[in-house]
Protein backbone atom coordinates (compact mmCIF):
# COMPACT_ATOMS: atom_id res chain seq x y z
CA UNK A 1 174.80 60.63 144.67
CA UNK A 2 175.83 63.97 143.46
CA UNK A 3 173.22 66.08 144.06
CA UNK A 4 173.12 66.26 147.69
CA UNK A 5 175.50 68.98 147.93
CA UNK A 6 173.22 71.43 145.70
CA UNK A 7 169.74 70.30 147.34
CA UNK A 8 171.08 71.12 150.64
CA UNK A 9 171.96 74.60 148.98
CA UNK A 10 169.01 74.30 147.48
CA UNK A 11 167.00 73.79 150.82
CA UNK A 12 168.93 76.60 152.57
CA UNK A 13 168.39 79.38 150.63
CA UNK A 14 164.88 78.55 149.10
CA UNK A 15 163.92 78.13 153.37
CA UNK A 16 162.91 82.17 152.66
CA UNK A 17 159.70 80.26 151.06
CA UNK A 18 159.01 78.29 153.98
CA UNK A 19 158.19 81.25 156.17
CA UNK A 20 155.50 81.92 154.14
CA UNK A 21 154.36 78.29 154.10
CA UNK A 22 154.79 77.01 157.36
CA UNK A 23 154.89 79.89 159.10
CA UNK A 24 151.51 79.75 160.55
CA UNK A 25 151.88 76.30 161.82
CA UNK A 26 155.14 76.69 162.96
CA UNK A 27 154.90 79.90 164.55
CA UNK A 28 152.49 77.78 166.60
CA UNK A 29 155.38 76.06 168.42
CA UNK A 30 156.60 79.37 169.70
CA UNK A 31 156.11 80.01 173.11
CA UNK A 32 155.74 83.80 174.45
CA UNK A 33 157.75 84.97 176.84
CA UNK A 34 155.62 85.35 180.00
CA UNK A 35 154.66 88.03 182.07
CA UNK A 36 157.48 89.10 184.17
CA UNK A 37 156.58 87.91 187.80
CA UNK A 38 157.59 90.38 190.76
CA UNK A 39 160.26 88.06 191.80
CA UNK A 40 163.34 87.67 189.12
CA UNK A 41 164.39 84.12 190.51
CA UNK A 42 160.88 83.32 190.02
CA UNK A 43 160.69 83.96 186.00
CA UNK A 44 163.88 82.27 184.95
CA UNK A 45 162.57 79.31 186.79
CA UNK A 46 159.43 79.75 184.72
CA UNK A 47 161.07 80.48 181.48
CA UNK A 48 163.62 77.78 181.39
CA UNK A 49 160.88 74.65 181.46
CA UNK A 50 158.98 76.42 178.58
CA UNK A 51 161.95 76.85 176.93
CA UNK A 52 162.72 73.10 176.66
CA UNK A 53 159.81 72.07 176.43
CA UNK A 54 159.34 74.52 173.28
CA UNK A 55 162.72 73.13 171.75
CA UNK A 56 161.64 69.10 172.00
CA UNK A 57 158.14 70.84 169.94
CA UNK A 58 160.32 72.20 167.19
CA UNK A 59 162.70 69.09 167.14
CA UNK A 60 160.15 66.61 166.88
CA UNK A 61 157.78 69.08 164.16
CA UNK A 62 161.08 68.80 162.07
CA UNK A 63 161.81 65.76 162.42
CA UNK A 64 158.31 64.82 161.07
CA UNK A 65 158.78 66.89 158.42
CA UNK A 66 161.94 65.83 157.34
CA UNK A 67 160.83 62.34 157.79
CA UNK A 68 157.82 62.60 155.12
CA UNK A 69 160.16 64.48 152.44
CA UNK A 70 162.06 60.89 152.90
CA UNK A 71 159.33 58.93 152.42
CA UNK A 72 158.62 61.25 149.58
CA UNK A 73 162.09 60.93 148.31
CA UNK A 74 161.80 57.34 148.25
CA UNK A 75 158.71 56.73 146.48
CA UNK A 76 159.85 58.96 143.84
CA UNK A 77 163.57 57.44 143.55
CA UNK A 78 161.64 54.06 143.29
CA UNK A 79 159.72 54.86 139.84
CA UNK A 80 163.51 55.35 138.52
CA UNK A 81 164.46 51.86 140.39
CA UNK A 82 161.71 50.14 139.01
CA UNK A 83 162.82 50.64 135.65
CA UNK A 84 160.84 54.06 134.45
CA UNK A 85 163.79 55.74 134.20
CA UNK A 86 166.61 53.25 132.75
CA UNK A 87 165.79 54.62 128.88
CA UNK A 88 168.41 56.98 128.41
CA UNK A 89 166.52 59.67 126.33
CA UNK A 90 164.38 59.80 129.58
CA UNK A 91 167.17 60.40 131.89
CA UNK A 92 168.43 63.16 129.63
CA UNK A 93 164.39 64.76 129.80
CA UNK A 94 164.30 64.26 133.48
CA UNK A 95 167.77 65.69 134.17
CA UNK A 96 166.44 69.03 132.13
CA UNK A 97 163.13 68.97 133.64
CA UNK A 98 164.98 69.18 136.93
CA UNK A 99 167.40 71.80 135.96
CA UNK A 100 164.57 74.08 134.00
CA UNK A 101 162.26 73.28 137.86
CA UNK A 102 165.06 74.99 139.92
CA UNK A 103 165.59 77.99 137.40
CA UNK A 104 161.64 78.41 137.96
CA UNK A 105 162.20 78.31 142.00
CA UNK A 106 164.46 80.56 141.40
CA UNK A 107 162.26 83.02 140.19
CA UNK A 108 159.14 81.84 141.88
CA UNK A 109 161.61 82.87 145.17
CA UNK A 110 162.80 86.20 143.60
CA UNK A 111 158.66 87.12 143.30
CA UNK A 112 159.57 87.33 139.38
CA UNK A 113 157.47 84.62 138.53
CA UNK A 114 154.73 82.39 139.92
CA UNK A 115 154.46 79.74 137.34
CA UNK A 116 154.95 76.90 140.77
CA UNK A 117 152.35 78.60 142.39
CA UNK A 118 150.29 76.63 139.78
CA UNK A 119 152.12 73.44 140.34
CA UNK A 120 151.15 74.11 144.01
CA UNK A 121 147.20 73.42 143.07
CA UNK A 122 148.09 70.22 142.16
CA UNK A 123 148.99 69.30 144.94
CA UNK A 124 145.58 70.43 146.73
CA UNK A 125 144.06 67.14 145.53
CA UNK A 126 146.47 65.24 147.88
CA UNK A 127 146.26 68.10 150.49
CA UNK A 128 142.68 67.88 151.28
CA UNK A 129 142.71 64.25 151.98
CA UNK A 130 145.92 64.66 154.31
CA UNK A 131 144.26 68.18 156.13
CA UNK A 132 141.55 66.62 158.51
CA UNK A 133 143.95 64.69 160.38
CA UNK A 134 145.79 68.10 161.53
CA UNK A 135 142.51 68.68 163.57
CA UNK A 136 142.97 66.39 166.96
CA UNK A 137 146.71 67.21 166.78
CA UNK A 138 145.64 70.85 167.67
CA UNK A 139 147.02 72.63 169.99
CA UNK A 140 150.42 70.61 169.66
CA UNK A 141 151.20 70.80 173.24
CA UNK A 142 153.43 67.74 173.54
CA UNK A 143 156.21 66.33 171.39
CA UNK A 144 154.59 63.19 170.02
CA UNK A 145 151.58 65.63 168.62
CA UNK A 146 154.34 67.81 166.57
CA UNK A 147 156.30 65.04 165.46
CA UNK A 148 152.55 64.06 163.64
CA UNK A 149 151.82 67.58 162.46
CA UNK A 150 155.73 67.81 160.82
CA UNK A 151 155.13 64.35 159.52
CA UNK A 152 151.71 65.28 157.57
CA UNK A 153 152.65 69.27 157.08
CA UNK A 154 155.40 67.77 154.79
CA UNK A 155 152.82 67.02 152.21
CA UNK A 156 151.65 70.38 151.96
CA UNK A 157 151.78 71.29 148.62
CA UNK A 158 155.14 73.44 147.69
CA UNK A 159 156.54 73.74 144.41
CA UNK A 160 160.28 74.04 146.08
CA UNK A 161 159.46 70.40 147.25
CA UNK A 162 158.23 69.42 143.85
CA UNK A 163 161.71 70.73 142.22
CA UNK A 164 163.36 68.65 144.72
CA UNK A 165 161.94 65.40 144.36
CA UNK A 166 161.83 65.63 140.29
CA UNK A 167 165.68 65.48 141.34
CA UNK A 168 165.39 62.54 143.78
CA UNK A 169 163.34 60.61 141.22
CA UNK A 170 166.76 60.91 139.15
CA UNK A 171 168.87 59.23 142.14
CA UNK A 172 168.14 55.85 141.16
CA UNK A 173 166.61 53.75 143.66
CA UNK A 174 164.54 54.41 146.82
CA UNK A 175 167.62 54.28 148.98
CA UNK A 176 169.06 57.24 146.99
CA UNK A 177 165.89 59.18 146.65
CA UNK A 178 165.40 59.05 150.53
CA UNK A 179 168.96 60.61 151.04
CA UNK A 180 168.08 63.49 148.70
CA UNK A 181 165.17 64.54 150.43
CA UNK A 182 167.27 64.57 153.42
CA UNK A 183 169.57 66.86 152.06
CA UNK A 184 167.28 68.67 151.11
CA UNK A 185 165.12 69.17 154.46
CA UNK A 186 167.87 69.46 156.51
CA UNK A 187 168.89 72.81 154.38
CA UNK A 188 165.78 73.79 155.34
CA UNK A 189 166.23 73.26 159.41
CA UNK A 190 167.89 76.40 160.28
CA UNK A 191 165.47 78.76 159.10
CA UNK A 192 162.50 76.36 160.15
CA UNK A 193 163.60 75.37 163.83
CA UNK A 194 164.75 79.23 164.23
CA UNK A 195 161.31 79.75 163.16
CA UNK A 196 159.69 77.51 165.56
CA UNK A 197 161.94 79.15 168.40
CA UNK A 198 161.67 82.97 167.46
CA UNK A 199 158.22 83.29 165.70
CA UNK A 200 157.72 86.56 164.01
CA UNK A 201 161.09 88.04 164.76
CA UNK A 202 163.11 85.68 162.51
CA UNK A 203 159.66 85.98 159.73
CA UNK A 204 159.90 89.77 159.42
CA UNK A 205 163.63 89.55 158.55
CA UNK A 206 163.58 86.30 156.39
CA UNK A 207 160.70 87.74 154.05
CA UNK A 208 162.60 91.16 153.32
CA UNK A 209 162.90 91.54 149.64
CA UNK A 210 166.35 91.66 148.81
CA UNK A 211 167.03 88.36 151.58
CA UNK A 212 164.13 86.49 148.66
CA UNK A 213 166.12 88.14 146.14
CA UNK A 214 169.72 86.80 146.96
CA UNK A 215 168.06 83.47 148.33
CA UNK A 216 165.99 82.91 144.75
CA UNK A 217 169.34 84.19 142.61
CA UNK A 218 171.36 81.59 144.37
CA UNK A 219 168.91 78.48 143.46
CA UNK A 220 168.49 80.45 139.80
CA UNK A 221 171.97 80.09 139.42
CA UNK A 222 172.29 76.23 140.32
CA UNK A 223 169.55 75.57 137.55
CA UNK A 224 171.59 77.34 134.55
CA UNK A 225 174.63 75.99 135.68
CA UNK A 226 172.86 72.65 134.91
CA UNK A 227 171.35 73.66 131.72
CA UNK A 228 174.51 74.87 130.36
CA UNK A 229 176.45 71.67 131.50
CA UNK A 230 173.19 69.55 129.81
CA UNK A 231 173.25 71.97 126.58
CA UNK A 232 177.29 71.78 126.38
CA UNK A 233 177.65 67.98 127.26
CA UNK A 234 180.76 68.99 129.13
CA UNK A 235 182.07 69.36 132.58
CA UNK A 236 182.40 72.47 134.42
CA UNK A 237 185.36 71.78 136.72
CA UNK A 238 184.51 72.03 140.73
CA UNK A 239 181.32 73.85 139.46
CA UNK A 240 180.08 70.50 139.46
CA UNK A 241 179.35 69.98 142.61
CA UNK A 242 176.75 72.98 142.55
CA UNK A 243 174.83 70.93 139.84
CA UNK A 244 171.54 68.26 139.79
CA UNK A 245 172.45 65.36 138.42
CA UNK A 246 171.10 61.87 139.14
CA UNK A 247 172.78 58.91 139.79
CA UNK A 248 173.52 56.44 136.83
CA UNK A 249 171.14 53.66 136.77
């Protein structure tokens, strides 16, 4: 279970993409500051319910979410449990697939490329069935209704997800697969449940071009340090740790 390390790294810095795809919905968490009363006691009494009520919303929206990239994680680690993966030829293929999926994040984040953006369509076949139910969830008021939305907004369609569970369907077994995706959507937490808590003021800085541009080098890097460990057949010292691999099955 080496690859945890990396798709956390992986989650962190590619969570630049996430503004732009759950922004919207999460931005709906947010609560405004409201209007300043006359009295000052008065508005911090005010604020400070909102306030927690606001932070069990953006708990419980990622905790959905990061609960359906498990699920996720685990149906995919299961194809390679259930045998589909055992050839060793096709562990080789997958392990490349994976590494030549992050160099395309990579650029897909850096706006250089937007080959995933077709990947993404895919997805839209799955999407449409899972959409409808996001309609008597609205406006997610209480806790229990964003813990729903996070658990079916994590099937939106994203090609950073897709590069991340071609890696946890090279973990093994569902068990492993599961803990991937974790990784993985836990990197992403800071910049979502900052999100959820600061709206547009944490969007605007998060989507400047040179933050994509560091954030999309840093998961371009990660995929040619596995392509040159795959094309060399060697290690690469404590580098390592910074590269996909999946767990030997």
């Amino acid at each position: 279970m080496n690859a945890l390390l990396p798709l956390f790294l992986v989650g962190l810095a590619g969570s630049v993409h996430c503004i732009g795809m759950c922004g919207g919905i999460v931005g709906a968490l947010s609560v405004s500051a409201p209007a300043a009363p006359v009295r000052p006691v008065i508005a911090i009494a005010v604020a400070r319910p909102q306030l927690q009520t606001n932070v069990l919303r953006v708990i419980a929206y990622n905790g959905g979410r990061i609960a359906s990239y498990m699920l996720a994680g685990a149906m995919a680690g299961s194809v390679a449990g259930a045998g589909m993966l055992r050839i060793a030829s096709l562990q080789v293929a997958g392990y490349w697939l994976a590494n030549i999926m992050l160099v395309a994040l990579g650029l897909y984040l850096m706006q250089a490329w937007s080959g995933l953006a077709r990947l993404e369509l895919l997805g839209n076949v799955l999407w449409r069935r899972v959409r409808p139910l996001l309609k008597p969830l609205m406006p997610m008021d209480t806790p229990w209704k964003a813990l729903a939305v996070g658990g079916l907004w994590g099937w939106v369609p994203c090609g950073m997800v897709y590069s991340a569970l071609l890696t946890a369907m090279l973990q093994g077994s569902a068990l492993y697969g599961a803990a991937a995706m974790a990784a993985f959507g836990l990197g992403t937490l800071p910049t979502v449940f900052g999100m959820g808590l600061l709206g547009a003021r944490l969007r605007s800085r998060m989507q400047h071009r040179h933050t994509r541009i560091a954030a999309g080098a840093l998961v371009l890097g990660f995929g040619l340090l596995g392509l040159l460990r795959a094309a060399n057949g060697v290690s690469l010292g404590w580098l390592d740790a910074l590269c996909v691999t999946g767990h030997a099955i």
